[in-house]
C-alpha atoms as a PDB file:
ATOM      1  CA  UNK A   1     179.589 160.361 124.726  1.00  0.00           C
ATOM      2  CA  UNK A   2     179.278 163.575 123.472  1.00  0.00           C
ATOM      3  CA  UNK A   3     176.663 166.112 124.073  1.00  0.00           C
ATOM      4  CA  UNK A   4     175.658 168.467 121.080  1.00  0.00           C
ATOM      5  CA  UNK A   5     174.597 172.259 120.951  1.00  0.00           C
ATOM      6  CA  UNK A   6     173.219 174.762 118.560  1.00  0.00           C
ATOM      7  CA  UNK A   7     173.824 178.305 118.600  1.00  0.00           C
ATOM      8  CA  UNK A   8     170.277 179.562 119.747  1.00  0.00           C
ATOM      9  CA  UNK A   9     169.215 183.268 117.178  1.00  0.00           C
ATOM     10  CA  UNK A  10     167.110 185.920 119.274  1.00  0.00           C
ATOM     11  CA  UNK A  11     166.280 188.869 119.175  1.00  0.00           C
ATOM     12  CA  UNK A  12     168.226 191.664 121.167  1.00  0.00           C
ATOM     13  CA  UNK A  13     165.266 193.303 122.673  1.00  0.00           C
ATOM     14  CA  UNK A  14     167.154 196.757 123.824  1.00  0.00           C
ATOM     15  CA  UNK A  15     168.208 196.581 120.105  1.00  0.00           C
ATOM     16  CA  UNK A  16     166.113 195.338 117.311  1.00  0.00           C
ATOM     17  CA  UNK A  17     168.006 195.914 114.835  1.00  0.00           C
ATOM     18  CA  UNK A  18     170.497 193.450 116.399  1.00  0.00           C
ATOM     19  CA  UNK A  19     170.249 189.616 116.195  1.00  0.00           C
ATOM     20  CA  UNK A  20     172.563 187.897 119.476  1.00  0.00           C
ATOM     21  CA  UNK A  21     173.634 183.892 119.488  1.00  0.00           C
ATOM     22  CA  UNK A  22     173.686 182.076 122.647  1.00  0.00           C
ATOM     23  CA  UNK A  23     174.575 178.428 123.108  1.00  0.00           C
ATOM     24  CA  UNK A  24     171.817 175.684 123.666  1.00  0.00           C
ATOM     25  CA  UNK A  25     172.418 172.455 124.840  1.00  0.00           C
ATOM     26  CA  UNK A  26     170.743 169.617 121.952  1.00  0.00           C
ATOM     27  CA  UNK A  27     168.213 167.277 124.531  1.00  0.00           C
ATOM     28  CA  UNK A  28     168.588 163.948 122.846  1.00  0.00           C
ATOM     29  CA  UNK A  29     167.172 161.672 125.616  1.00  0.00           C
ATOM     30  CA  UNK A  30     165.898 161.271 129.090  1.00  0.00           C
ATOM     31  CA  UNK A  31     167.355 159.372 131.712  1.00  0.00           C
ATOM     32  CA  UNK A  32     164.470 157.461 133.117  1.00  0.00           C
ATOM     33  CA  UNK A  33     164.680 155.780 136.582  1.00  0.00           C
ATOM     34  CA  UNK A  34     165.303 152.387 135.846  1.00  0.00           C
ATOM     35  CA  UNK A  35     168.655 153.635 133.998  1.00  0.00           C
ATOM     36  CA  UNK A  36     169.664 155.516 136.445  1.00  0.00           C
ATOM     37  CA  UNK A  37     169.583 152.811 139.499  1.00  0.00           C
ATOM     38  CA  UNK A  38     171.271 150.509 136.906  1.00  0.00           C
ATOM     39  CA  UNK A  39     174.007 153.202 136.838  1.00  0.00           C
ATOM     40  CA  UNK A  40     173.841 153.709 141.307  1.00  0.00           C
ATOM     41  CA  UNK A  41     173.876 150.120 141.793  1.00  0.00           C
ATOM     42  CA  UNK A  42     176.606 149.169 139.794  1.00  0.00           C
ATOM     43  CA  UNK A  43     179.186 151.607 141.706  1.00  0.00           C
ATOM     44  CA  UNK A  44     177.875 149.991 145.276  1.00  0.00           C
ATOM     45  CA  UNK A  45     176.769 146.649 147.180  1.00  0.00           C
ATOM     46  CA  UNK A  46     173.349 147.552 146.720  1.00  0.00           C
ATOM     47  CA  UNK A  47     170.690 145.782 143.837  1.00  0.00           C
ATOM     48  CA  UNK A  48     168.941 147.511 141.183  1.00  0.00           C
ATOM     49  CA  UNK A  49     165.751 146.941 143.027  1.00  0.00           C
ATOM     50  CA  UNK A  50     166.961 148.073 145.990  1.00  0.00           C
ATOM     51  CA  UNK A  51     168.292 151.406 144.966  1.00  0.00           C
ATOM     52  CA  UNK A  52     165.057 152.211 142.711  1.00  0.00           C
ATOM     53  CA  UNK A  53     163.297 151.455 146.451  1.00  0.00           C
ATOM     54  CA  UNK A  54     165.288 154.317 148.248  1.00  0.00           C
ATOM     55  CA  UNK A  55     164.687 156.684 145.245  1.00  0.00           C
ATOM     56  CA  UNK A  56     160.937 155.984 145.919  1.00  0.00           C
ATOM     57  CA  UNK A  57     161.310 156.578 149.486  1.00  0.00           C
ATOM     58  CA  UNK A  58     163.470 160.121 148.742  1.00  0.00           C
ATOM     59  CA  UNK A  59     161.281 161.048 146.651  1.00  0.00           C
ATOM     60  CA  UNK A  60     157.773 160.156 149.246  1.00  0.00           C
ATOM     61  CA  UNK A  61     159.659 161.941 152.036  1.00  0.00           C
ATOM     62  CA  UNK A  62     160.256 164.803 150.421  1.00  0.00           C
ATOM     63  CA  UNK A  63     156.672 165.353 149.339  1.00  0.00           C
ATOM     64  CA  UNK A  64     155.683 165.184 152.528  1.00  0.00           C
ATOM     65  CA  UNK A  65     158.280 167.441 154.237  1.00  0.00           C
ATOM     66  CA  UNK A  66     157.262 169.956 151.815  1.00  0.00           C
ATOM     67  CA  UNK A  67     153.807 169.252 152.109  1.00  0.00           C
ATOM     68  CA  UNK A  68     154.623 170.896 155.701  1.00  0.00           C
ATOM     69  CA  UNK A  69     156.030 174.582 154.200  1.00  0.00           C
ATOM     70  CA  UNK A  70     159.785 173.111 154.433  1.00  0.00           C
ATOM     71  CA  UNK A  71     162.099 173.349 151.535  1.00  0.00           C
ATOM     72  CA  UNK A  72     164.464 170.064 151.513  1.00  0.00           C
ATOM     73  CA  UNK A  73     168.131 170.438 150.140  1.00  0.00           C
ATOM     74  CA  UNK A  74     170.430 167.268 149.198  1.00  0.00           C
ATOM     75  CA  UNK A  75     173.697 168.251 149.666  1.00  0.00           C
ATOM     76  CA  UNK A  76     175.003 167.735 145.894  1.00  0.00           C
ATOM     77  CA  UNK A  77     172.063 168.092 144.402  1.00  0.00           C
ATOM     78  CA  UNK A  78     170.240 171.261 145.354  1.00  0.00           C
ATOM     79  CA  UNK A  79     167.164 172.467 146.821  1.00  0.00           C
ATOM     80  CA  UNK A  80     163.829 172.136 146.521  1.00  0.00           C
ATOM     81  CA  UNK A  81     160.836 174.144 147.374  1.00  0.00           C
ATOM     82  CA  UNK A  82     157.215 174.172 147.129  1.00  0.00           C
ATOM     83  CA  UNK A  83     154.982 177.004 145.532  1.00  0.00           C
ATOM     84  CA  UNK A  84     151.266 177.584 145.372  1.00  0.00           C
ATOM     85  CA  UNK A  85     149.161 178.553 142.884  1.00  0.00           C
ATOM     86  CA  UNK A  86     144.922 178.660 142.781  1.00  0.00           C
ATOM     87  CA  UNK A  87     142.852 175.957 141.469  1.00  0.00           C
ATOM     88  CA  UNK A  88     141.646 175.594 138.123  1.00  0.00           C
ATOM     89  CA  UNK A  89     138.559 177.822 137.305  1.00  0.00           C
ATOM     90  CA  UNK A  90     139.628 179.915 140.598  1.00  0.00           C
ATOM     91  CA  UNK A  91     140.320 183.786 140.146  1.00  0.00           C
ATOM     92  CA  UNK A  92     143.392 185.435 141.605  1.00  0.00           C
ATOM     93  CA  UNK A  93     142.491 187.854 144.843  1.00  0.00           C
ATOM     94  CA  UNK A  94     142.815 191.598 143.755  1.00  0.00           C
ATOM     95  CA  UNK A  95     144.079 193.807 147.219  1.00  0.00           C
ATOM     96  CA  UNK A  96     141.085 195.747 146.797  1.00  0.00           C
ATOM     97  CA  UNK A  97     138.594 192.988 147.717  1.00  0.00           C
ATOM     98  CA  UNK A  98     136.585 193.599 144.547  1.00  0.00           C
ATOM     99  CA  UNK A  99     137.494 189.929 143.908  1.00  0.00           C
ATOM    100  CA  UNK A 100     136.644 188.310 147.692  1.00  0.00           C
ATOM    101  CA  UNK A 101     139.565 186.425 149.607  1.00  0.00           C
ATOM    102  CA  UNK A 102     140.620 183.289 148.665  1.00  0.00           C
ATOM    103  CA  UNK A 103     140.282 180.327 151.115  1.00  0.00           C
ATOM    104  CA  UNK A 104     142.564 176.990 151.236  1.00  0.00           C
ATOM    105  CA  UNK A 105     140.552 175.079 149.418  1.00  0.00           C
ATOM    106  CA  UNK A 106     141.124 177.387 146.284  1.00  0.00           C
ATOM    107  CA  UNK A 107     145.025 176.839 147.056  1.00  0.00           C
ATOM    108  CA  UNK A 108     147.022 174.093 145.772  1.00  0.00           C
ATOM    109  CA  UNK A 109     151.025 173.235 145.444  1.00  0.00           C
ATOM    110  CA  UNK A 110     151.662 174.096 141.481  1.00  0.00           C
ATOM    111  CA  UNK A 111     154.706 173.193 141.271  1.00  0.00           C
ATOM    112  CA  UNK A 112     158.815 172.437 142.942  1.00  0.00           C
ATOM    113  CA  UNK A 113     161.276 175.363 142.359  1.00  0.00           C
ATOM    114  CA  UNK A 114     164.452 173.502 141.930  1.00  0.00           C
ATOM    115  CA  UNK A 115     167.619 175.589 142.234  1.00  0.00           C
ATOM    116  CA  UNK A 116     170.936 173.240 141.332  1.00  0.00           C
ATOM    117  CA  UNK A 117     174.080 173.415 144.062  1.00  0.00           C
ATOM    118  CA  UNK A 118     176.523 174.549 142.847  1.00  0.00           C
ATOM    119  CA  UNK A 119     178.857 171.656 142.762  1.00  0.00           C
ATOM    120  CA  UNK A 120     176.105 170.268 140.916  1.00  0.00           C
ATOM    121  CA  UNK A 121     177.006 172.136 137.813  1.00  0.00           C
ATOM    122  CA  UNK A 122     180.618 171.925 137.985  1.00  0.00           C
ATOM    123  CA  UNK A 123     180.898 168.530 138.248  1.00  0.00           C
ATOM    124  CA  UNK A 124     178.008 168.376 135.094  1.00  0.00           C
ATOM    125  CA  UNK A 125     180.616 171.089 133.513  1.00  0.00           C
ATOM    126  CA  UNK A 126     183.715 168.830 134.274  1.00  0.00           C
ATOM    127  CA  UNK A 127     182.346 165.465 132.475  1.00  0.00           C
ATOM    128  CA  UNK A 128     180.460 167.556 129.614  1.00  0.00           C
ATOM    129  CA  UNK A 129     182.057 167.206 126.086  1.00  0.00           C
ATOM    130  CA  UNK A 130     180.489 169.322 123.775  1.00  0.00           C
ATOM    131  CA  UNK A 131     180.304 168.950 119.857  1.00  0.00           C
ATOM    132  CA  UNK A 132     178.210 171.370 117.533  1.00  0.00           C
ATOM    133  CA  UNK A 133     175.360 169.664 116.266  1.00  0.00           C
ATOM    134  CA  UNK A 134     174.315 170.497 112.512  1.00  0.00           C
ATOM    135  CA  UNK A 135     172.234 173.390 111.538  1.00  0.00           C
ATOM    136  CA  UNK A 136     171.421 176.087 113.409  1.00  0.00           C
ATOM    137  CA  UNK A 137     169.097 176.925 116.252  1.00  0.00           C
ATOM    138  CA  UNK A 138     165.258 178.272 115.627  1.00  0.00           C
ATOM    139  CA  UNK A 139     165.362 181.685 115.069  1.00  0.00           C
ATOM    140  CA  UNK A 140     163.743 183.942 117.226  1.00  0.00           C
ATOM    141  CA  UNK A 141     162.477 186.883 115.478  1.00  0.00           C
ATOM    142  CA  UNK A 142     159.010 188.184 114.061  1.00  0.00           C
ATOM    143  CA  UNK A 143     158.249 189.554 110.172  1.00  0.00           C
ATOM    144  CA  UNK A 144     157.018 192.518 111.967  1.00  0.00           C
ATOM    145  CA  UNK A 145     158.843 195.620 113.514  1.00  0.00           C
ATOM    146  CA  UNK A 146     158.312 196.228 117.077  1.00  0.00           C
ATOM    147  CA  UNK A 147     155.819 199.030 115.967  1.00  0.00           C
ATOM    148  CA  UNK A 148     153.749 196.636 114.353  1.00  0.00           C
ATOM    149  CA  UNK A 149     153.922 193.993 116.851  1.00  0.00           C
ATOM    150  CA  UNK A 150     152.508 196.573 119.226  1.00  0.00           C
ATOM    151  CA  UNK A 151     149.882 197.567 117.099  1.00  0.00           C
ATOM    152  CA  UNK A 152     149.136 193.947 116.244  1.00  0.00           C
ATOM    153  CA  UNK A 153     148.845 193.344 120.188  1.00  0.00           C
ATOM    154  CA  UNK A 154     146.620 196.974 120.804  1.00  0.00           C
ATOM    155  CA  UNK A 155     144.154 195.520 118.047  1.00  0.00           C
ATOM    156  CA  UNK A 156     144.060 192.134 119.626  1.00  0.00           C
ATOM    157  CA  UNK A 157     142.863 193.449 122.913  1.00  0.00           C
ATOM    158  CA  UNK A 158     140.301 195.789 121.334  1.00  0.00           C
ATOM    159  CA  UNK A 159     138.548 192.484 120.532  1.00  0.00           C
ATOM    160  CA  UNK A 160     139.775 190.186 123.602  1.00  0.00           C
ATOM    161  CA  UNK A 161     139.309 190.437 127.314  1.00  0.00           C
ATOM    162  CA  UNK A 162     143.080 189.429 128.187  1.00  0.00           C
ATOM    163  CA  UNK A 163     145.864 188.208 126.353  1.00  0.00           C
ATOM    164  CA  UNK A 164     148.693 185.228 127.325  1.00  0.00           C
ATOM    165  CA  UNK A 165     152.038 184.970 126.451  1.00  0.00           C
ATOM    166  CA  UNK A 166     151.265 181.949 124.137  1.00  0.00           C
ATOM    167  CA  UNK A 167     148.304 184.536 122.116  1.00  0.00           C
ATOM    168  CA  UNK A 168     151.215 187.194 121.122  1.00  0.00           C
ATOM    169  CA  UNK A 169     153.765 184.232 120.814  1.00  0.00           C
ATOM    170  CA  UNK A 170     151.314 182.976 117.879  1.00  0.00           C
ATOM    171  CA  UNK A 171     150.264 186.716 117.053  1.00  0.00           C
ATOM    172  CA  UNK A 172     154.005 187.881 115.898  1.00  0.00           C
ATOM    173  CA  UNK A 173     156.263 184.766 115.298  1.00  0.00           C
ATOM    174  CA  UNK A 174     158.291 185.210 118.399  1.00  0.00           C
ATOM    175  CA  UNK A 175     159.066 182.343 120.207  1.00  0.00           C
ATOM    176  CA  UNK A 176     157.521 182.213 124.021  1.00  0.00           C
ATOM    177  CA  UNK A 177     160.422 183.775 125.816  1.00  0.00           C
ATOM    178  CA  UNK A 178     160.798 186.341 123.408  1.00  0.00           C
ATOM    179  CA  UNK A 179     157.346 187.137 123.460  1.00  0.00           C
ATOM    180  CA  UNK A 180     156.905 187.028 127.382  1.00  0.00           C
ATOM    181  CA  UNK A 181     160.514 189.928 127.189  1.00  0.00           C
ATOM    182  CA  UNK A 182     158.264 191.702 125.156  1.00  0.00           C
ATOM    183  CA  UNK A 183     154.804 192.304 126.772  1.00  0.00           C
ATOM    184  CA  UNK A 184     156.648 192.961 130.196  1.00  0.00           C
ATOM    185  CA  UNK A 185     158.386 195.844 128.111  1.00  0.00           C
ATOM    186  CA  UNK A 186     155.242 197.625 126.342  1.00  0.00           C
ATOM    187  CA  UNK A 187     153.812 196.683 130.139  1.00  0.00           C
ATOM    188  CA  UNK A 188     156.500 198.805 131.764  1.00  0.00           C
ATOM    189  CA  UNK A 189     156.350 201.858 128.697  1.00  0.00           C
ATOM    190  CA  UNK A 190     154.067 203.930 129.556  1.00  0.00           C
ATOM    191  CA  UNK A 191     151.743 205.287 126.633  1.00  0.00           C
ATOM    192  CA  UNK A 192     151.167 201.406 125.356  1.00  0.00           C
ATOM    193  CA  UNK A 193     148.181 200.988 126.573  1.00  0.00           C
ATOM    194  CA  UNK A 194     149.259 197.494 127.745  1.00  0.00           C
ATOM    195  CA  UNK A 195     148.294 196.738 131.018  1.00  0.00           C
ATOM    196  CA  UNK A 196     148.539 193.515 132.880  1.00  0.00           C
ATOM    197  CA  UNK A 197     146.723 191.129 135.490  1.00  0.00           C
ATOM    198  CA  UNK A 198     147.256 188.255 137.939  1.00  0.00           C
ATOM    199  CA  UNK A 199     151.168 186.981 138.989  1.00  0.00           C
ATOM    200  CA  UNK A 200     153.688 184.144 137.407  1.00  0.00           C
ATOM    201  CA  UNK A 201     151.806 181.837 135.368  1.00  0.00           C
ATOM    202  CA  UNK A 202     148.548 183.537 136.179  1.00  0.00           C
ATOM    203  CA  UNK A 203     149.613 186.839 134.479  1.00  0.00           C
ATOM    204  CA  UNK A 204     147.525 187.461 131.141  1.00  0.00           C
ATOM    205  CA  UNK A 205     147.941 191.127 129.687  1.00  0.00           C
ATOM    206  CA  UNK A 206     144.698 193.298 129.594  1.00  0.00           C
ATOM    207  CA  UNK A 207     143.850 196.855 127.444  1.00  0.00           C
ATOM    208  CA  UNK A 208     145.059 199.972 129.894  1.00  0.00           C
ATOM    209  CA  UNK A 209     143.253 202.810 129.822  1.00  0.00           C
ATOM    210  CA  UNK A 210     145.477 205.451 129.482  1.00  0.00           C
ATOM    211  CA  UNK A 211     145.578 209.115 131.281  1.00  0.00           C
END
């Protein structure tokens, strides 16, 4: 079975006036679990049942391991590791202490990095056949220069407390990675009067007073 791709548009960021393809793999389906013990079993001595059991068990054990700071690595697979992030309705600690200090309970695991081993990939590489799918991938770019995206973002935060990545996605037409690129780059120019708060997927960007 073939899978398909699309040539993904986006805008070069170090050169607007440059449009760069990359390919993106076409997600057609998920494997669910069911399928893929059907697949296990039928390559070994053990039932269906019986290898959706030990999938269960992999995947209790592992919770708790990491539940105990320790990342967990299956050799062929990869490694996993747990990171933290605050409650809901919780606000990030600022190192001045203007903020207080945050206590467990305002802690929680947010979510498993999972970083692929490497034979992981080549062996994904060795039985992938790719075929182009038809059409093209969604375009990336924004009706407005990068002057007037900035502008549009300025004016937004002359009326807003904060802004997210999702706010100037919708503001300009630039699809969420693009956008994120771009607020960490008026973020890092100085003069843009773009600031930003909070970490990760806490980070919202706020109006910097300049000078």
């Amino acid at each position: 079975m073939c899978a398909k791709y699309v040539m993904q548009e986006a805008v070069d960021l170090n050169n607007e006036g440059k449009t760069l393809r990359y390919p993106r793999m076409v997600m057609e389906q998920c494997c669910e679990t069911d399928e893929l013990a059907r697949w296990v079993a039928s390559g070994t001595t053990y039932g269906e049942g019986e290898v959706r059991g030990i999938l269960s068990e992999v995947a209790r054990w592992m919770a708790l391991t990491m539940a105990q700071g320790r990342s967990v690595r299956l050799e062929g697979l990869g490694l996993f590791t747990p990171a933290l992030g605050l409650r809901r309705g919780k606000e990030r600690e600022e190192a001045d202490g203007s903020t207080g200090r945050r206590n467990a309970s305002s802690i929680r695991v947010s979510r498993i990095h999972f970083r692929a081993d490497r034979e992981l990939v080549r062996a994904t590489d060795r039985h992938c056949v790719l075929e182009r799918a038809s059409g093209q991938g969604r375009r990336s770019v924004s009706k407005y220069t990068p002057e007037e995206r900035l502008a549009l973002a300025q004016r937004y935060l002359e009326q807003h407390p904060a802004m997210s990545i999702g706010d100037y996605a919708a503001l300009t037409g630039l699809s969420a990675s693009t956008a994120g690129r771009e607020l960490r780059r008026w973020y890092q120019t100085p003069g843009t009067g773009i600031g930003a708060s909070g970490f990760g997927t806490h980070r919202v960007y706020v109006k910097r007073e300049e000078g």
